[in-house]
PDB file of N, CA and C in Angstrom:
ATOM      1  N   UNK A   1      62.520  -9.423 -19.532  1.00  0.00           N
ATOM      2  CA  UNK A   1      61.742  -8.461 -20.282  1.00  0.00           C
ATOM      3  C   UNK A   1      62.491  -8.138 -21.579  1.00  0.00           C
ATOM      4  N   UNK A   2      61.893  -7.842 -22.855  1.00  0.00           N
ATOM      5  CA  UNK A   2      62.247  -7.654 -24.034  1.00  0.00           C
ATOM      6  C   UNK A   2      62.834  -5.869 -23.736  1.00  0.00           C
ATOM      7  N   UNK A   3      64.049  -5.886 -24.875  1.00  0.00           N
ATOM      8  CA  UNK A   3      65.022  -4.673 -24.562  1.00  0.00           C
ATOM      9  C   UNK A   3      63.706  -3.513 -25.818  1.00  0.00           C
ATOM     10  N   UNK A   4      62.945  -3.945 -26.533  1.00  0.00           N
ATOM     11  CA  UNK A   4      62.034  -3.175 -27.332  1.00  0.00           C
ATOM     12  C   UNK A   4      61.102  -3.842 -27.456  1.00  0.00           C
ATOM     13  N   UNK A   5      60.359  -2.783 -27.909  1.00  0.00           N
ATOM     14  CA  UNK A   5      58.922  -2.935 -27.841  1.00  0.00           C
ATOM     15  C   UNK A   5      58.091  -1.542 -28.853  1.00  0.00           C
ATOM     16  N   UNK A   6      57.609  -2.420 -29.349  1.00  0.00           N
ATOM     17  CA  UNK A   6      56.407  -1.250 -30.631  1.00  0.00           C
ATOM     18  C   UNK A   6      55.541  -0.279 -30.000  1.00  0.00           C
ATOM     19  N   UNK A   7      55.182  -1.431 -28.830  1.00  0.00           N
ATOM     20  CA  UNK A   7      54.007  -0.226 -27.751  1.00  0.00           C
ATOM     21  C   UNK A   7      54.456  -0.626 -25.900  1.00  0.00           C
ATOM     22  N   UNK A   8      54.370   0.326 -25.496  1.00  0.00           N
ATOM     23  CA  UNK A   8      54.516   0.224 -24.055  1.00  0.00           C
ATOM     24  C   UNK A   8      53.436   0.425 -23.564  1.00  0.00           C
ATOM     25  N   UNK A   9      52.668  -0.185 -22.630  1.00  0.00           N
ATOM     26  CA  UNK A   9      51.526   0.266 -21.843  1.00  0.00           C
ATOM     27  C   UNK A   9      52.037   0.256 -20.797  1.00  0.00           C
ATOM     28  N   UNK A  10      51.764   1.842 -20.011  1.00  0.00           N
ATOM     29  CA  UNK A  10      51.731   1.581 -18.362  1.00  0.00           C
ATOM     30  C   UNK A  10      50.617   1.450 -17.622  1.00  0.00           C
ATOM     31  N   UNK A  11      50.610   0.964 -16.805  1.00  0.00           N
ATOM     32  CA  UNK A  11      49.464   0.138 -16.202  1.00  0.00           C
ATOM     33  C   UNK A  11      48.584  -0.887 -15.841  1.00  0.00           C
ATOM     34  N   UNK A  12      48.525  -2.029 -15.003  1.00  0.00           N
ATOM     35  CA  UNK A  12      48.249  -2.992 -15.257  1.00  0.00           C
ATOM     36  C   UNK A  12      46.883  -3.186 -14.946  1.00  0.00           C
ATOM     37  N   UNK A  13      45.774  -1.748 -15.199  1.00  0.00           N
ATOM     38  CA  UNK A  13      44.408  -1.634 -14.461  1.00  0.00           C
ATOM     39  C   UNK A  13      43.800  -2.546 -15.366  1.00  0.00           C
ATOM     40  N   UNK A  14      42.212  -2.402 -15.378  1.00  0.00           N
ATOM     41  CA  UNK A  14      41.658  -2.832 -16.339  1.00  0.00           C
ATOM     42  C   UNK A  14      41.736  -1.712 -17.319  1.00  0.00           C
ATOM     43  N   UNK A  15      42.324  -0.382 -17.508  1.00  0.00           N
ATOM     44  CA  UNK A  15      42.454  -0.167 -18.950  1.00  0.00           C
ATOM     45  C   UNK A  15      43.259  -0.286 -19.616  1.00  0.00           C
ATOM     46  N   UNK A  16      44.912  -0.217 -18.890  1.00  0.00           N
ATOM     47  CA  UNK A  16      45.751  -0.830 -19.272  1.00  0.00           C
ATOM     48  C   UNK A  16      45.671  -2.122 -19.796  1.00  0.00           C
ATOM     49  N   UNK A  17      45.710  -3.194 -19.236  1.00  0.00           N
ATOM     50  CA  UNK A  17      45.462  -4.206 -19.771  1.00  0.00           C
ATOM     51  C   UNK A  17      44.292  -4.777 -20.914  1.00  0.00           C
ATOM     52  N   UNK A  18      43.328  -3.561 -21.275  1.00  0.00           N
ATOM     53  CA  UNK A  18      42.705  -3.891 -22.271  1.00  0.00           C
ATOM     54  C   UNK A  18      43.350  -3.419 -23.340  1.00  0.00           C
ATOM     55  N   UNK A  19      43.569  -2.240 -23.046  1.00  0.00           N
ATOM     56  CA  UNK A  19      44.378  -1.304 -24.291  1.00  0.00           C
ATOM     57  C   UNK A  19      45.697  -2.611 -25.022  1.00  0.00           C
ATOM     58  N   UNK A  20      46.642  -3.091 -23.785  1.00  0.00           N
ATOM     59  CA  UNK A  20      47.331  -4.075 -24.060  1.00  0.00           C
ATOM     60  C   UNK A  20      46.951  -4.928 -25.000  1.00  0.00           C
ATOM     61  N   UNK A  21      45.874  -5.819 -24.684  1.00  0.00           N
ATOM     62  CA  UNK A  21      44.844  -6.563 -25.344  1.00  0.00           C
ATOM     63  C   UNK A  21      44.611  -6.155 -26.839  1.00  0.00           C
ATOM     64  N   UNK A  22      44.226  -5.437 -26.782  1.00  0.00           N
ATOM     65  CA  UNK A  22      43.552  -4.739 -27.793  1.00  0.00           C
ATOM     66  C   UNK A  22      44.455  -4.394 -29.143  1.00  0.00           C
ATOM     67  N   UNK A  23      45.694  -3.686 -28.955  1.00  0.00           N
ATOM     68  CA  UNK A  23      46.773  -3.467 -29.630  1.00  0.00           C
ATOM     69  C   UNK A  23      47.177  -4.891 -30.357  1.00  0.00           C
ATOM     70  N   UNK A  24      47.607  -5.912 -29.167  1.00  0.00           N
ATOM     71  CA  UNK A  24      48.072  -7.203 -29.584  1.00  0.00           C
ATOM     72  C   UNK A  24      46.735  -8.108 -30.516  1.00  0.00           C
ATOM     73  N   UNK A  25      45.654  -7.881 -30.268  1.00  0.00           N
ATOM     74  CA  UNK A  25      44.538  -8.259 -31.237  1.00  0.00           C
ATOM     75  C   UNK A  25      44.434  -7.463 -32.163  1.00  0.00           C
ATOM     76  N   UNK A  26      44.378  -6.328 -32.352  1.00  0.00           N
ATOM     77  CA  UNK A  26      45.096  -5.745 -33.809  1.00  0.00           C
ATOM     78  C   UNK A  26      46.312  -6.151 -34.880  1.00  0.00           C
ATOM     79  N   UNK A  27      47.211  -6.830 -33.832  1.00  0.00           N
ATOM     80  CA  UNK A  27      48.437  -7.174 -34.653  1.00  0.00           C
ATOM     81  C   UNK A  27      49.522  -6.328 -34.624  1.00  0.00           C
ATOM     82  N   UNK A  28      49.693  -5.865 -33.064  1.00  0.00           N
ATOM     83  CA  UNK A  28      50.980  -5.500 -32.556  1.00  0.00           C
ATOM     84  C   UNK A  28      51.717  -6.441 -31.979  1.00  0.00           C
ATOM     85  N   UNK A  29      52.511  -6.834 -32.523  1.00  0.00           N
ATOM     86  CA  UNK A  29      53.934  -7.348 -32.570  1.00  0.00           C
ATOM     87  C   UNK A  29      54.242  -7.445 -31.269  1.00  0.00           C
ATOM     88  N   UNK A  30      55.168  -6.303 -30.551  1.00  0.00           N
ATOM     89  CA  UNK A  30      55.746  -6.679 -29.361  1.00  0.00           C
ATOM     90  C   UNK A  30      54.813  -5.194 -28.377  1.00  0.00           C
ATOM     91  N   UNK A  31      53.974  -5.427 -27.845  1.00  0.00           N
ATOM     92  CA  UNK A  31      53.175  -5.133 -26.558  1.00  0.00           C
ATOM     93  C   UNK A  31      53.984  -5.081 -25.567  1.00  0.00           C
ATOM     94  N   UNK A  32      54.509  -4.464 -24.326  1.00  0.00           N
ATOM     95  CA  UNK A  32      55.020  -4.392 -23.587  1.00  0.00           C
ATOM     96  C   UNK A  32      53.827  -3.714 -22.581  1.00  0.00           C
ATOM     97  N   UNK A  33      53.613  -4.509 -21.204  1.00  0.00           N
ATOM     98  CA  UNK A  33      53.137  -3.934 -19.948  1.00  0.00           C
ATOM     99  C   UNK A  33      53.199  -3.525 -19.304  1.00  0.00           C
ATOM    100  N   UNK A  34      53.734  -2.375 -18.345  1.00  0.00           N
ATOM    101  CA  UNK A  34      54.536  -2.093 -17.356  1.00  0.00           C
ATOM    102  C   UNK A  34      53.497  -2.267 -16.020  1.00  0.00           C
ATOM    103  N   UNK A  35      54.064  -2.723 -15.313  1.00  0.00           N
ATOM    104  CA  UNK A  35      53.033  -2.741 -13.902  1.00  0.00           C
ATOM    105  C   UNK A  35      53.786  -3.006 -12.910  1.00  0.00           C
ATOM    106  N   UNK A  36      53.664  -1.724 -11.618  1.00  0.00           N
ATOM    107  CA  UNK A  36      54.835  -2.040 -10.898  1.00  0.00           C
ATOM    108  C   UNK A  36      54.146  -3.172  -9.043  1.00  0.00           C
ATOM    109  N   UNK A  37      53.103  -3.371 -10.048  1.00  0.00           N
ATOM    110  CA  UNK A  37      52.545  -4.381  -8.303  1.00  0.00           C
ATOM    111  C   UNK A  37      51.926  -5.445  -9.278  1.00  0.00           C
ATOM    112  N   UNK A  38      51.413  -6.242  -8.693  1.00  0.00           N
ATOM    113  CA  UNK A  38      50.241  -6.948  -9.141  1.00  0.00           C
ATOM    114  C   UNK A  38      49.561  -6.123 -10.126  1.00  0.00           C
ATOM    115  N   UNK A  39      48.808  -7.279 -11.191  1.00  0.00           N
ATOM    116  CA  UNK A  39      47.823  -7.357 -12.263  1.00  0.00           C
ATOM    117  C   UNK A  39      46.693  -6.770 -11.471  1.00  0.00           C
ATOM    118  N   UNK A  40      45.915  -5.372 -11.792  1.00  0.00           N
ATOM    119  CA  UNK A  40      44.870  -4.965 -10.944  1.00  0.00           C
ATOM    120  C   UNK A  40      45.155  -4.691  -9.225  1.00  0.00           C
ATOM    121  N   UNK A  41      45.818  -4.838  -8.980  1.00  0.00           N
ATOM    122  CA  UNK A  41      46.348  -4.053  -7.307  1.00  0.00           C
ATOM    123  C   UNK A  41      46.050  -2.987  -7.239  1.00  0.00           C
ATOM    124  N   UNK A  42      45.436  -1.829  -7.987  1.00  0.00           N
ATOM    125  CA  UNK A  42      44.986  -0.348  -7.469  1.00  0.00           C
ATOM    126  C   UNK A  42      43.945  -0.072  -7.497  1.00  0.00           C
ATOM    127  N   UNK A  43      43.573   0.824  -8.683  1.00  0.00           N
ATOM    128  CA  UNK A  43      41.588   1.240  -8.109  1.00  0.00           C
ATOM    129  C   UNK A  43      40.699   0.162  -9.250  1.00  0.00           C
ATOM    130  N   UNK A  44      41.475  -0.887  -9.916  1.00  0.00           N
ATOM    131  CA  UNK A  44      40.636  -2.219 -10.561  1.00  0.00           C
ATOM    132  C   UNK A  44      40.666  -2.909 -10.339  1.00  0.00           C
ATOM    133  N   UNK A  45      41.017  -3.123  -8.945  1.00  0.00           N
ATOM    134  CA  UNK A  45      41.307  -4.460  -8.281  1.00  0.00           C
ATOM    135  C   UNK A  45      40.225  -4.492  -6.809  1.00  0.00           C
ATOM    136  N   UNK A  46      39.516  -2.855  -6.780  1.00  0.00           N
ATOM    137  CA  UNK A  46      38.765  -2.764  -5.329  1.00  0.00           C
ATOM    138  C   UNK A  46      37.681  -1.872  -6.089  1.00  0.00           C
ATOM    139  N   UNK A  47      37.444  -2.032  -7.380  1.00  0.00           N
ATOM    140  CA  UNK A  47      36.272  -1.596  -8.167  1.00  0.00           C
ATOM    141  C   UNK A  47      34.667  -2.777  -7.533  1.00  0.00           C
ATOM    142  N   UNK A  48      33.505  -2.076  -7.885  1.00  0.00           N
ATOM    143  CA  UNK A  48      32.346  -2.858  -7.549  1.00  0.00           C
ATOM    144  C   UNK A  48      32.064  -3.878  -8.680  1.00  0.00           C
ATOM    145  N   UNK A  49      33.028  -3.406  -9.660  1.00  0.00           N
ATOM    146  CA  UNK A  49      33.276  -4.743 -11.066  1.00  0.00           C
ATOM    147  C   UNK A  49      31.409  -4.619 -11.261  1.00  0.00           C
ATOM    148  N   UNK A  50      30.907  -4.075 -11.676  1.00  0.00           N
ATOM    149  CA  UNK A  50      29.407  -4.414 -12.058  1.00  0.00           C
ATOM    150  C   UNK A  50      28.996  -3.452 -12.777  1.00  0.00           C
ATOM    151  N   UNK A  51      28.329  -4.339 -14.256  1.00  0.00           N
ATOM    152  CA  UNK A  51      27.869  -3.803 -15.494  1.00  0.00           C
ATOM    153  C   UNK A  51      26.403  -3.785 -15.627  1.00  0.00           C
ATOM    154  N   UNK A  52      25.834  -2.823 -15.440  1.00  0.00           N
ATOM    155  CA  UNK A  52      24.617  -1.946 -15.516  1.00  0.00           C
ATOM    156  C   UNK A  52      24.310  -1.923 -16.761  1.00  0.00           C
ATOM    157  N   UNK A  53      22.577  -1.808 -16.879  1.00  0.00           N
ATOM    158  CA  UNK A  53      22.122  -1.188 -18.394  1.00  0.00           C
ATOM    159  C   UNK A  53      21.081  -0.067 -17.993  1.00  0.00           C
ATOM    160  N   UNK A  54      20.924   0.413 -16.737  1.00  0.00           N
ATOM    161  CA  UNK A  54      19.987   1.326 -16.780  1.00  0.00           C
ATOM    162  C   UNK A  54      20.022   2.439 -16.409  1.00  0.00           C
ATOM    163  N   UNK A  55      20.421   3.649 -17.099  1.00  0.00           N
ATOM    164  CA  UNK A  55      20.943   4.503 -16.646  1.00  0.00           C
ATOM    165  C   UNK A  55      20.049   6.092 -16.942  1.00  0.00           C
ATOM    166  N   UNK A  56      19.754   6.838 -16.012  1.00  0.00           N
ATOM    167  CA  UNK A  56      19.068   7.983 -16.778  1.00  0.00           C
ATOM    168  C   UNK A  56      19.242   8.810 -18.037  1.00  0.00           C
ATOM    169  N   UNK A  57      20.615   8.744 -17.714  1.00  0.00           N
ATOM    170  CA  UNK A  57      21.120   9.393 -18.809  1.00  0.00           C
ATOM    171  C   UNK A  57      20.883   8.762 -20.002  1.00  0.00           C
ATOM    172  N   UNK A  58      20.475   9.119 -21.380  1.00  0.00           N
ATOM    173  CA  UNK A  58      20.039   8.507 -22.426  1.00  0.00           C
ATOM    174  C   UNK A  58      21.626   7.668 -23.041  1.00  0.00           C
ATOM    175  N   UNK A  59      22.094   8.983 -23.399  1.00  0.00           N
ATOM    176  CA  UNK A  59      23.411   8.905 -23.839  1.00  0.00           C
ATOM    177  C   UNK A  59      24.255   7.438 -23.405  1.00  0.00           C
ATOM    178  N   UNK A  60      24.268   7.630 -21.600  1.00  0.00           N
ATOM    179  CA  UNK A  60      24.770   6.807 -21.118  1.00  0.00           C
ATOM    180  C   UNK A  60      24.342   5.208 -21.350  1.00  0.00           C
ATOM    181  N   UNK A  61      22.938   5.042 -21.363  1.00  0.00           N
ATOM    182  CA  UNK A  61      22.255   3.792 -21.290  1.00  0.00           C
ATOM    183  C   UNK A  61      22.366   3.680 -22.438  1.00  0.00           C
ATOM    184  N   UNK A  62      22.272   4.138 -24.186  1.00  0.00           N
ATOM    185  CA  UNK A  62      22.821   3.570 -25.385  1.00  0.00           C
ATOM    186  C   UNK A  62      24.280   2.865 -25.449  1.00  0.00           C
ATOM    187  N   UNK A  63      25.011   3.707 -24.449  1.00  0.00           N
ATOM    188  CA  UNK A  63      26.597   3.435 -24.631  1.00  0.00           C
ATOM    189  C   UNK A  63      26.572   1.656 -23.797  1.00  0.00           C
ATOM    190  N   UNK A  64      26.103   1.858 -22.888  1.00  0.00           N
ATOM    191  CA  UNK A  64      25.676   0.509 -22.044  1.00  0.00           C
ATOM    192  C   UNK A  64      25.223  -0.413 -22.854  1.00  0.00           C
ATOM    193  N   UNK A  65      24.138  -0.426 -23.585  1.00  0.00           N
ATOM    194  CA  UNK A  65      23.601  -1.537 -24.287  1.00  0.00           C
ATOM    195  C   UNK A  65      24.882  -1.438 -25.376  1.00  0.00           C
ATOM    196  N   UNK A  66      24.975  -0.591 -26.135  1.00  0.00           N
ATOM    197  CA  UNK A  66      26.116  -0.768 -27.187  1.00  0.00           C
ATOM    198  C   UNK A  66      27.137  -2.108 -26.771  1.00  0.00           C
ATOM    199  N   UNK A  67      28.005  -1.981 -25.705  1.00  0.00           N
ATOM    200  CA  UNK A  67      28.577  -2.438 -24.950  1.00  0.00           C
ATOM    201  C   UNK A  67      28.392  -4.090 -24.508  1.00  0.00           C
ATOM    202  N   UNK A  68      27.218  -3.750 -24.373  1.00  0.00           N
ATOM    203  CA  UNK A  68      26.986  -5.356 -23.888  1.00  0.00           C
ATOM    204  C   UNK A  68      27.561  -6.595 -24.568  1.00  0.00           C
ATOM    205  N   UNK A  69      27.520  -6.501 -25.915  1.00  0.00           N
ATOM    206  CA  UNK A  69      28.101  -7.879 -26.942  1.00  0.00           C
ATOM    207  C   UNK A  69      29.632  -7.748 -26.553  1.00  0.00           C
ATOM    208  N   UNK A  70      29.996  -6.567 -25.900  1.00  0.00           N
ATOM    209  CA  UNK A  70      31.886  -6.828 -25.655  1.00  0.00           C
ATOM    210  C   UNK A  70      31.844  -7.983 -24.515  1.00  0.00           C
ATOM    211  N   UNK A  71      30.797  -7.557 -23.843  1.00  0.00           N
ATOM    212  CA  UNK A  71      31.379  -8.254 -22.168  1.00  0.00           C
ATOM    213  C   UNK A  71      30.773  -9.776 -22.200  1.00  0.00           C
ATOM    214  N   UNK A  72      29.613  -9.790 -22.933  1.00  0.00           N
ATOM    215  CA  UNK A  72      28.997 -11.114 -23.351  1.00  0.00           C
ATOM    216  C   UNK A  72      29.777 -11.650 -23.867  1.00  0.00           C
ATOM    217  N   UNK A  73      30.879 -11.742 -24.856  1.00  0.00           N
ATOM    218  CA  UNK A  73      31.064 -12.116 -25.994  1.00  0.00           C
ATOM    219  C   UNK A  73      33.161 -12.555 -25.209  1.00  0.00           C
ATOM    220  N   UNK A  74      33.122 -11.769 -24.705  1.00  0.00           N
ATOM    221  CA  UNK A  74      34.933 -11.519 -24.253  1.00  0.00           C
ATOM    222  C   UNK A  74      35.615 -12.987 -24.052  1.00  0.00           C
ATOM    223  N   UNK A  75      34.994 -14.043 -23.334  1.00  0.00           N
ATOM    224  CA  UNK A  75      35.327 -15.595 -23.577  1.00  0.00           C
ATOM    225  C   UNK A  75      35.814 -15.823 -25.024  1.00  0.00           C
ATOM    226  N   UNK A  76      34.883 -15.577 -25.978  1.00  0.00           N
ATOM    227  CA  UNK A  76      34.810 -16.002 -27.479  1.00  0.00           C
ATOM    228  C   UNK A  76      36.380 -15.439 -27.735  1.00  0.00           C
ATOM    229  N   UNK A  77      36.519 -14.078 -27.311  1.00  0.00           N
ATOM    230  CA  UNK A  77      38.023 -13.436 -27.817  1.00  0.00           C
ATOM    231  C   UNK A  77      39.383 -14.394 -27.672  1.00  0.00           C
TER     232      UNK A  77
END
């Protein structure tokens, strides 16, 4: 493991590891992960993993469709 690092993320959930992602696709330098089990071993690893668009909530179902070109598209990244 590198003795520094620009950003530390703890967590190796799926938000951790996007945030990770995300930083280093911005053009952070040295990203650091911390994860003390397995990649996803806690509550993103026994999630129902399933992306919905229909939701009562208005709010919610804009944010959903908004969304969609990330998860469609995330291969391309």
């Amino acid at each position: 493991m590198a003795d520094t690092a620009d950003v530390v993320v703890v967590g190796g959930g799926v938000i951790g590891t996007s945030i990770a992602f995300a930083l280093a696709s911005a053009g952070v330098a040295r990203v650091t992960l911390l994860e003390k089990g397995a990649l996803a071993s806690g509550a993103s690893g026994r999630s129902s993993a399933l992306i919905r668009m229909h939701y009562v909530n208005e709010e919610d179902a804009r944010l959903a469709w908004a969304s969609f070109p990330v998860f469609r598209d995330w291969c391309e990244r």
